[in-house]
PDB file of N, CA and C in Angstrom:
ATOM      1  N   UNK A   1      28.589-121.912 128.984  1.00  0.00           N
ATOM      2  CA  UNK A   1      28.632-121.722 127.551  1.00  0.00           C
ATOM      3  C   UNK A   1      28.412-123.052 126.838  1.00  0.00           C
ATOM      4  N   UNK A   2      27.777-123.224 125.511  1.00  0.00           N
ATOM      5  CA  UNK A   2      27.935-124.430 124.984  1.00  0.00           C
ATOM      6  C   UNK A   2      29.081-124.706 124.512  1.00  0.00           C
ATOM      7  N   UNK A   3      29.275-125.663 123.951  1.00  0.00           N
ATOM      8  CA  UNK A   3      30.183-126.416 123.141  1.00  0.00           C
ATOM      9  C   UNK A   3      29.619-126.532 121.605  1.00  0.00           C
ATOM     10  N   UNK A   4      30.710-126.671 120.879  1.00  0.00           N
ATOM     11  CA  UNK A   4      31.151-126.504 119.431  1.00  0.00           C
ATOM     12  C   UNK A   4      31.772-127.816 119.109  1.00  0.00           C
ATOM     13  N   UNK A   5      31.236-128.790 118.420  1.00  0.00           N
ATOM     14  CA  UNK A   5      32.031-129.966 118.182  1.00  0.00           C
ATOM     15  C   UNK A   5      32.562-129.703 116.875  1.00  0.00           C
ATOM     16  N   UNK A   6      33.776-130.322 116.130  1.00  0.00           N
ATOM     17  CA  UNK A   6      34.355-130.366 115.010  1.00  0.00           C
ATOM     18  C   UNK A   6      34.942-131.498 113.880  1.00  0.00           C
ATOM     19  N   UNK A   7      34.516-131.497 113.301  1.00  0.00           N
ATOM     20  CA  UNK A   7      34.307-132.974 112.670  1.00  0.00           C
ATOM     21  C   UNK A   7      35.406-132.809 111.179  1.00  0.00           C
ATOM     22  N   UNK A   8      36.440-132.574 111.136  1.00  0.00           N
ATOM     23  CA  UNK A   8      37.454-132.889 109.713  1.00  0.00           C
ATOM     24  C   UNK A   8      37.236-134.059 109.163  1.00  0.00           C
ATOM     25  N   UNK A   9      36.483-133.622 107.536  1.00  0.00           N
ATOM     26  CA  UNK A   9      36.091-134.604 107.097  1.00  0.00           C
ATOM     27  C   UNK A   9      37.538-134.557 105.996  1.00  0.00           C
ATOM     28  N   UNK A  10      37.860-133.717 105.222  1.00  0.00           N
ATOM     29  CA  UNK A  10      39.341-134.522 105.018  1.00  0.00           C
ATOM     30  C   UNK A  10      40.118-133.576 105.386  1.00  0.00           C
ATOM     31  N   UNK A  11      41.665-133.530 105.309  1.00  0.00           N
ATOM     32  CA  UNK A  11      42.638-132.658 105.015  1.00  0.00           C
ATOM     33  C   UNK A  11      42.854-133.198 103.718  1.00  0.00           C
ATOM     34  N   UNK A  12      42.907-132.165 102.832  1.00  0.00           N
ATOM     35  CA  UNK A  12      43.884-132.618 101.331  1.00  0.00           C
ATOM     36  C   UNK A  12      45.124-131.367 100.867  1.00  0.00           C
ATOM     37  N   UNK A  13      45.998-132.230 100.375  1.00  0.00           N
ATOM     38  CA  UNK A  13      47.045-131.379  99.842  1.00  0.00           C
ATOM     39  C   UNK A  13      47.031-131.649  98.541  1.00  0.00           C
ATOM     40  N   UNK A  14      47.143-130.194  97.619  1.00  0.00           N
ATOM     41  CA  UNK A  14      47.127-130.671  96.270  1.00  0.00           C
ATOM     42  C   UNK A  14      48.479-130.043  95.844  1.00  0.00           C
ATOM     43  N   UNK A  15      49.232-130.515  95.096  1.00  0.00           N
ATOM     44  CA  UNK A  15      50.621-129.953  94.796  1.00  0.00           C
ATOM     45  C   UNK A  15      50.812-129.285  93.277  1.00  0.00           C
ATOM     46  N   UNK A  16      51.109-127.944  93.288  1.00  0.00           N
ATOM     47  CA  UNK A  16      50.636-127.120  92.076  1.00  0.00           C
ATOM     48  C   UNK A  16      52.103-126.495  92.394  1.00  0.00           C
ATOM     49  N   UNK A  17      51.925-125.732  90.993  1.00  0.00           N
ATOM     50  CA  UNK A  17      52.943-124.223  91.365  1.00  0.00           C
ATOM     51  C   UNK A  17      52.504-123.250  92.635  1.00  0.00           C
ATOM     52  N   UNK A  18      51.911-123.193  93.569  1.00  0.00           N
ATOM     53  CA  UNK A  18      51.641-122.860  94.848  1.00  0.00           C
ATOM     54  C   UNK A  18      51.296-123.544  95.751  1.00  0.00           C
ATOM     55  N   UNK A  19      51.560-124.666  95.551  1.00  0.00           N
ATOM     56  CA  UNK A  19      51.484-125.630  96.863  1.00  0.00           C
ATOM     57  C   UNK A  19      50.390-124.896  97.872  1.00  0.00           C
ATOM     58  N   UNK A  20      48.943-125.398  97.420  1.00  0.00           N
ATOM     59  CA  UNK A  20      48.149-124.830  98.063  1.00  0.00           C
ATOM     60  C   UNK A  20      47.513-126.123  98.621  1.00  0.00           C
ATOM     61  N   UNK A  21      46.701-126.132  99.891  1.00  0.00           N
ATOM     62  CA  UNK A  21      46.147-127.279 100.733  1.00  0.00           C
ATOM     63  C   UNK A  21      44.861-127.190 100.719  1.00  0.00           C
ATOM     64  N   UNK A  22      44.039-127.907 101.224  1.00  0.00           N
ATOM     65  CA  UNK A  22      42.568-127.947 101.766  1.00  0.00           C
ATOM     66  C   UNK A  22      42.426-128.630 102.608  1.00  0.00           C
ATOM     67  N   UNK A  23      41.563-127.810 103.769  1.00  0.00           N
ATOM     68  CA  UNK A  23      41.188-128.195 105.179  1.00  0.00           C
ATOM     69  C   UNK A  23      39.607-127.936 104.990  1.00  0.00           C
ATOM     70  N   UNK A  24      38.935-129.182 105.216  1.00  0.00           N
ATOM     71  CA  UNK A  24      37.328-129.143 104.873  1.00  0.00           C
ATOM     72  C   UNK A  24      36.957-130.162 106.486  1.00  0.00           C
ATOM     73  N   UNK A  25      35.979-129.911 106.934  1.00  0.00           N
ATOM     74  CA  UNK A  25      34.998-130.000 107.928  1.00  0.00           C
ATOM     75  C   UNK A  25      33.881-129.255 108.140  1.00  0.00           C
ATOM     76  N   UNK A  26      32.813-130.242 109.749  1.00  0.00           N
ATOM     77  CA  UNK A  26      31.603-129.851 109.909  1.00  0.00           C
ATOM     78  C   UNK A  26      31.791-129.228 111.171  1.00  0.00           C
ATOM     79  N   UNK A  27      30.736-128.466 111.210  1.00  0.00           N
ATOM     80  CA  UNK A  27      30.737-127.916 112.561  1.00  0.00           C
ATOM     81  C   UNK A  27      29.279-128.643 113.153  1.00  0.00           C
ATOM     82  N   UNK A  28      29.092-128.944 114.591  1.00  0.00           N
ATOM     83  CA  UNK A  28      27.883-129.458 115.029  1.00  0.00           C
ATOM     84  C   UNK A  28      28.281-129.031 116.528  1.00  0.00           C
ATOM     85  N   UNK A  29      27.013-128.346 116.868  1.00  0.00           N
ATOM     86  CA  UNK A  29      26.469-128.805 118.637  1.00  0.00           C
ATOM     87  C   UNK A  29      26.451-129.844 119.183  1.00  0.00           C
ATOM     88  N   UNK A  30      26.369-129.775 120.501  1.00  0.00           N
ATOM     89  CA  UNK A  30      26.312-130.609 121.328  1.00  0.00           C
ATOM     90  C   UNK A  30      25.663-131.510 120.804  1.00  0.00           C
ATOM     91  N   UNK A  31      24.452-131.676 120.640  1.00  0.00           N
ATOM     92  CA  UNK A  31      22.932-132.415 119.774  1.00  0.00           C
ATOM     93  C   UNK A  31      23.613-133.157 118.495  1.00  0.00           C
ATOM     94  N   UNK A  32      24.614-132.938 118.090  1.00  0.00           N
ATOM     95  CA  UNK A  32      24.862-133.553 116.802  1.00  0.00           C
ATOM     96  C   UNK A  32      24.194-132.083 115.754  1.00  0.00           C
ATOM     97  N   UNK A  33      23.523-131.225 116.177  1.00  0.00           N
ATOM     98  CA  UNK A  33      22.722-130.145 115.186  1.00  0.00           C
ATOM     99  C   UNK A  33      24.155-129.451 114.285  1.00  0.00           C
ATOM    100  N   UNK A  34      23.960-129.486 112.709  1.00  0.00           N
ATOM    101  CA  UNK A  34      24.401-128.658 111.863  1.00  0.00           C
ATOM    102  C   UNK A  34      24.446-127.684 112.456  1.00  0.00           C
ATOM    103  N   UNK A  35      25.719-126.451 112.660  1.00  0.00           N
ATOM    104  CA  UNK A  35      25.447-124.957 112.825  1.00  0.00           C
ATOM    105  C   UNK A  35      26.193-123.805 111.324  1.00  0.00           C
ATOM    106  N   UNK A  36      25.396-123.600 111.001  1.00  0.00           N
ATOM    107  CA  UNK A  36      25.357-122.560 109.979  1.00  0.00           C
ATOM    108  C   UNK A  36      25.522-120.837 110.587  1.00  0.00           C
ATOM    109  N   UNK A  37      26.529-120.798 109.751  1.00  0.00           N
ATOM    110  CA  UNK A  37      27.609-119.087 109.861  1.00  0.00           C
ATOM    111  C   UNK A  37      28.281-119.153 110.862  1.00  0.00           C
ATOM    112  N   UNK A  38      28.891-120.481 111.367  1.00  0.00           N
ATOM    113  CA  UNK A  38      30.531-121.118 111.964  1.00  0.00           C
ATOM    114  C   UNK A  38      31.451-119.716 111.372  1.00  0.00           C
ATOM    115  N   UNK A  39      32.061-119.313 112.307  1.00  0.00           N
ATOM    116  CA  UNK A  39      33.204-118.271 111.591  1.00  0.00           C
ATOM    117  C   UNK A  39      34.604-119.516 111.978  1.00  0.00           C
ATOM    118  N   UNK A  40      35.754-119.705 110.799  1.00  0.00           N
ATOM    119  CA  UNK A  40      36.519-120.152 110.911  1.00  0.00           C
ATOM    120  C   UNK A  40      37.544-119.921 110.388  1.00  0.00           C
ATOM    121  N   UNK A  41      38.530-119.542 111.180  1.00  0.00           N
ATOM    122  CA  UNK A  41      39.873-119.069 110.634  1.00  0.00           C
ATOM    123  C   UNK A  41      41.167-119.944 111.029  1.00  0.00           C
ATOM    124  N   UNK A  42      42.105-119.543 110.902  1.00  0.00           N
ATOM    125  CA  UNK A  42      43.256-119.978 110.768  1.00  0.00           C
ATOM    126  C   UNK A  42      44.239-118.926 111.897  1.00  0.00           C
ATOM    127  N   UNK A  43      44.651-119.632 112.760  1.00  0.00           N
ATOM    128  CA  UNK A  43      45.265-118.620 114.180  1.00  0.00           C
ATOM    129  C   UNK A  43      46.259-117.824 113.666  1.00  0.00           C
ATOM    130  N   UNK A  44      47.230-118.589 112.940  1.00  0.00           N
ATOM    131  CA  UNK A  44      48.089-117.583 112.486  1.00  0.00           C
ATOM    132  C   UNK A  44      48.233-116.737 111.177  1.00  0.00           C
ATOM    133  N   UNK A  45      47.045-116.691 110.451  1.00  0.00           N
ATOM    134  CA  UNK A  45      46.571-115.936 109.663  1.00  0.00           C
ATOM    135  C   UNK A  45      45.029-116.081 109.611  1.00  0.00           C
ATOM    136  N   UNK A  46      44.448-114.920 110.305  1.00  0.00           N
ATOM    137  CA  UNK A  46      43.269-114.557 110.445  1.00  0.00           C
ATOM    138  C   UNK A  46      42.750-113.732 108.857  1.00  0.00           C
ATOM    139  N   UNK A  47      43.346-113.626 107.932  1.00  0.00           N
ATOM    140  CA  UNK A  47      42.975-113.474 107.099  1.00  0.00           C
ATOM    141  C   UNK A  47      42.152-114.254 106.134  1.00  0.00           C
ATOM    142  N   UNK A  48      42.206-115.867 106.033  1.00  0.00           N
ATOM    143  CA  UNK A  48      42.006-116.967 105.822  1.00  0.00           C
ATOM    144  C   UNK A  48      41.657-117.671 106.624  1.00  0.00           C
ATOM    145  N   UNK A  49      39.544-117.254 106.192  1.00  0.00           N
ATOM    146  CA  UNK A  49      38.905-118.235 107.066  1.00  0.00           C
ATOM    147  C   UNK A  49      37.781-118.680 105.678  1.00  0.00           C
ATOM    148  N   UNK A  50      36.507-118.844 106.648  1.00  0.00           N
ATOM    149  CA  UNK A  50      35.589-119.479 105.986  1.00  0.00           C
ATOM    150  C   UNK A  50      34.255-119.239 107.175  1.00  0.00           C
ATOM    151  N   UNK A  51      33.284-119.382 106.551  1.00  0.00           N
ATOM    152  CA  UNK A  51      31.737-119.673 107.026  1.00  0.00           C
ATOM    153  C   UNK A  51      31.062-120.622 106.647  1.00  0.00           C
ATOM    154  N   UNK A  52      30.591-121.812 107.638  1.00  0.00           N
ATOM    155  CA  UNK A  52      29.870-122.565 107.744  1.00  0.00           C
ATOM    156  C   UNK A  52      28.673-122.615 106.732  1.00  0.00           C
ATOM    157  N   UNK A  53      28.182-123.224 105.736  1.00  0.00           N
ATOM    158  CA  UNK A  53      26.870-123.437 104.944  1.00  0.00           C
ATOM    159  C   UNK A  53      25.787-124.112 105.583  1.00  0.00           C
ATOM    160  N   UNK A  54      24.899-124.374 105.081  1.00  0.00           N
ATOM    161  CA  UNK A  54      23.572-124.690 105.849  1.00  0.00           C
ATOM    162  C   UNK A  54      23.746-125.829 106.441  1.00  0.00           C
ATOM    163  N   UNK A  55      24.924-126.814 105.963  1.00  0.00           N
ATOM    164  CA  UNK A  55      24.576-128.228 106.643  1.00  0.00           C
ATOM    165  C   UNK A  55      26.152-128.092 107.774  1.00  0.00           C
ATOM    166  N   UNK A  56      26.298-127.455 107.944  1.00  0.00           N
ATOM    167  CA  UNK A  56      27.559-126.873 109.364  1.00  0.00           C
ATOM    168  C   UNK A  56      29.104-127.121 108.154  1.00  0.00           C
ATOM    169  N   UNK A  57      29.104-127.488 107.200  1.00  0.00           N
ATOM    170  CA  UNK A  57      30.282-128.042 106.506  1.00  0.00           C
ATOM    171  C   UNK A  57      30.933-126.425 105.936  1.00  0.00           C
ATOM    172  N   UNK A  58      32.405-126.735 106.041  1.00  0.00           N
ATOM    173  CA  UNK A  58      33.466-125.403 105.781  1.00  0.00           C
ATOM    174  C   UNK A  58      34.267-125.982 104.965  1.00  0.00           C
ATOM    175  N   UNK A  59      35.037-124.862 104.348  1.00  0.00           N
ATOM    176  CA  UNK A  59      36.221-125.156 103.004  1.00  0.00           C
ATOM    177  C   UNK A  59      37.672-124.271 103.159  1.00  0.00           C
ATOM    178  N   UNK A  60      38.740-124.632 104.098  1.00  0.00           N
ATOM    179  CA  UNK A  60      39.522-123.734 103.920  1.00  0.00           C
ATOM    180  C   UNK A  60      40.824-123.952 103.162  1.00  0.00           C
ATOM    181  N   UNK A  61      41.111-122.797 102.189  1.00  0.00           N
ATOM    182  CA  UNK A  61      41.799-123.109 101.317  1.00  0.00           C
ATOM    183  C   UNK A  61      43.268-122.381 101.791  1.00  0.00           C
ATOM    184  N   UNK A  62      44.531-123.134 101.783  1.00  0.00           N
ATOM    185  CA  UNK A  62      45.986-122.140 102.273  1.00  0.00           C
ATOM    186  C   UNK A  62      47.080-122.382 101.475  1.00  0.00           C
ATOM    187  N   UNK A  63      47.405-121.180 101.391  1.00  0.00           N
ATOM    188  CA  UNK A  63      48.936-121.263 100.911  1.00  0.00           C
ATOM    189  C   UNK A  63      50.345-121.895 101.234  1.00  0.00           C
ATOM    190  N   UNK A  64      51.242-122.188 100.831  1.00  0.00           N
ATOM    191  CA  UNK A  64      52.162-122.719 101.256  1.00  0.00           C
ATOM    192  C   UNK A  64      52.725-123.485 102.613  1.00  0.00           C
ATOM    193  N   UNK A  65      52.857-122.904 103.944  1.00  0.00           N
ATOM    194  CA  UNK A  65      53.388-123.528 104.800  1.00  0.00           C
ATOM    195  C   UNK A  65      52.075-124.292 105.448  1.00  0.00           C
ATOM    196  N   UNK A  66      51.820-125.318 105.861  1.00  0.00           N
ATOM    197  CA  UNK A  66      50.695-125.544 106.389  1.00  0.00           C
ATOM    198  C   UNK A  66      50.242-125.291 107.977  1.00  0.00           C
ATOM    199  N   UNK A  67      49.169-124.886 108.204  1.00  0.00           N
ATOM    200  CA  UNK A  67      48.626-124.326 109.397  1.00  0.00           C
ATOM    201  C   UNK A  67      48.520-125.240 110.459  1.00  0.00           C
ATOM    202  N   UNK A  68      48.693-124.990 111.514  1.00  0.00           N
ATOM    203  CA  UNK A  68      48.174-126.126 112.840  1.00  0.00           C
ATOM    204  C   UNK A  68      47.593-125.733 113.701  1.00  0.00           C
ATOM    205  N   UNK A  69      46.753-124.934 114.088  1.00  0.00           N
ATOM    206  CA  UNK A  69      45.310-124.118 114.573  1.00  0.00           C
ATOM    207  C   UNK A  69      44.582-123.607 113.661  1.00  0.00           C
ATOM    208  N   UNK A  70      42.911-123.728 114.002  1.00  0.00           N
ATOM    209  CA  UNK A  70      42.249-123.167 113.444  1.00  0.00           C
ATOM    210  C   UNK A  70      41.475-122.383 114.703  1.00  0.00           C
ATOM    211  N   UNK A  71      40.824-121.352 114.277  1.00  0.00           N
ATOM    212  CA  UNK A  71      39.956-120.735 115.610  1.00  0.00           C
ATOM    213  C   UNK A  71      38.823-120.804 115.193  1.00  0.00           C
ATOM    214  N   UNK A  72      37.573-121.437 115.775  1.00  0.00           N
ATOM    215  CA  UNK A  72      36.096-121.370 115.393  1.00  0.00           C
ATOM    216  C   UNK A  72      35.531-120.615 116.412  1.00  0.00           C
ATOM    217  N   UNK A  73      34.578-119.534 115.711  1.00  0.00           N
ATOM    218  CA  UNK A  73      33.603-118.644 116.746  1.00  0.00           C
ATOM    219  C   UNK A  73      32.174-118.732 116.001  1.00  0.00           C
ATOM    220  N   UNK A  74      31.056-118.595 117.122  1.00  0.00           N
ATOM    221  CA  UNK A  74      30.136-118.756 117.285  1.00  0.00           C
ATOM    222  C   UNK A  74      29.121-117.582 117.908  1.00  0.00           C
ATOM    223  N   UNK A  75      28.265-117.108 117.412  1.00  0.00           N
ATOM    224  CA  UNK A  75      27.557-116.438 118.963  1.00  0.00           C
ATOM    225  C   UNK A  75      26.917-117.628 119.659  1.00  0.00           C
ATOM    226  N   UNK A  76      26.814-117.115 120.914  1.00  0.00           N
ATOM    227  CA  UNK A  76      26.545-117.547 122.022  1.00  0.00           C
ATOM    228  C   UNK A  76      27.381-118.786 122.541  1.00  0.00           C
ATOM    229  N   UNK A  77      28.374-118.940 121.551  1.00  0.00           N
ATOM    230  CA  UNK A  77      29.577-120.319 122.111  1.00  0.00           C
ATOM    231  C   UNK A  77      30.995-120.106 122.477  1.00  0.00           C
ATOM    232  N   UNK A  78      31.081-120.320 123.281  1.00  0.00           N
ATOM    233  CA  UNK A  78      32.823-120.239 123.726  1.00  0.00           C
ATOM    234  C   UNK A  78      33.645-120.565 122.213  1.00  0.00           C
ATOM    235  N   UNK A  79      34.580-119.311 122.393  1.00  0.00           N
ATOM    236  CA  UNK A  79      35.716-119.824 120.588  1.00  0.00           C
ATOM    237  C   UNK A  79      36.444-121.208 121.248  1.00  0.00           C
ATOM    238  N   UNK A  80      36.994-121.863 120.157  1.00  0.00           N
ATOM    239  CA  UNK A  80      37.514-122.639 120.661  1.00  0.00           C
ATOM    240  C   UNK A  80      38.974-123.096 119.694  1.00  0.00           C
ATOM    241  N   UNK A  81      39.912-123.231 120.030  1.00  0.00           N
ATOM    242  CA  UNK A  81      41.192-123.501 118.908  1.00  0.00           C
ATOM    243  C   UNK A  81      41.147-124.887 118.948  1.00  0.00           C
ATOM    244  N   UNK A  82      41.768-125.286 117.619  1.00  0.00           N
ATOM    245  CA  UNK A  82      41.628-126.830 117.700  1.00  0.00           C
ATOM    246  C   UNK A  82      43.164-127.314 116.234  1.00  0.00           C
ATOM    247  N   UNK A  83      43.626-128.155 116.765  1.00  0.00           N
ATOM    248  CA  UNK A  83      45.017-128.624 116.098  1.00  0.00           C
ATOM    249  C   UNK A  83      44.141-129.182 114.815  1.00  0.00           C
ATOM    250  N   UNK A  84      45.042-129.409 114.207  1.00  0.00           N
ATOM    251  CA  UNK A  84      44.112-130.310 112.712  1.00  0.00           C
ATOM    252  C   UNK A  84      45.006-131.485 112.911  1.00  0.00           C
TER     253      UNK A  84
END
């Protein structure tokens, strides 16, 4: 299977009346290649994910407690969980 590399370009926390966060990164192949329609979620709420845009870059936005897995799937790539 290939590989899925993952590149967190920031974590940010913004502090509101919902203490909501942002988890933003790229997704890339082996090659360094952008991959576009990355499915990416969040392990313990699969409700809250995101899809990859043309240049492999994602935006995930969460509520209150903060997450520590994300799950990225791919066709033709092994999923892979990854800590932030």
């Amino acid at each position: 299977m290939k590989s899925l590399t993952v590149t967190f370009i920031a974590f940010i926390f913004t502090v509101n009346c919902f203490a909501q966060g942002t988890l933003r990164g790229k997704i890339t192949d082996e090659t360094g290649e952008s991959l576009i329609g990355v499915t990416v979620v969040f392990k313990d709420n699969r409700s809250v994910g995101a899809v990859t845009d043309f240049d492999g870059n994602f935006s995930l936005k969460f509520p209150d407690a903060t997450p520590k897995t994300i799950v990225i799937s791919y066709i033709s790539y092994s999923e892979i969980e990854k800590n932030r």
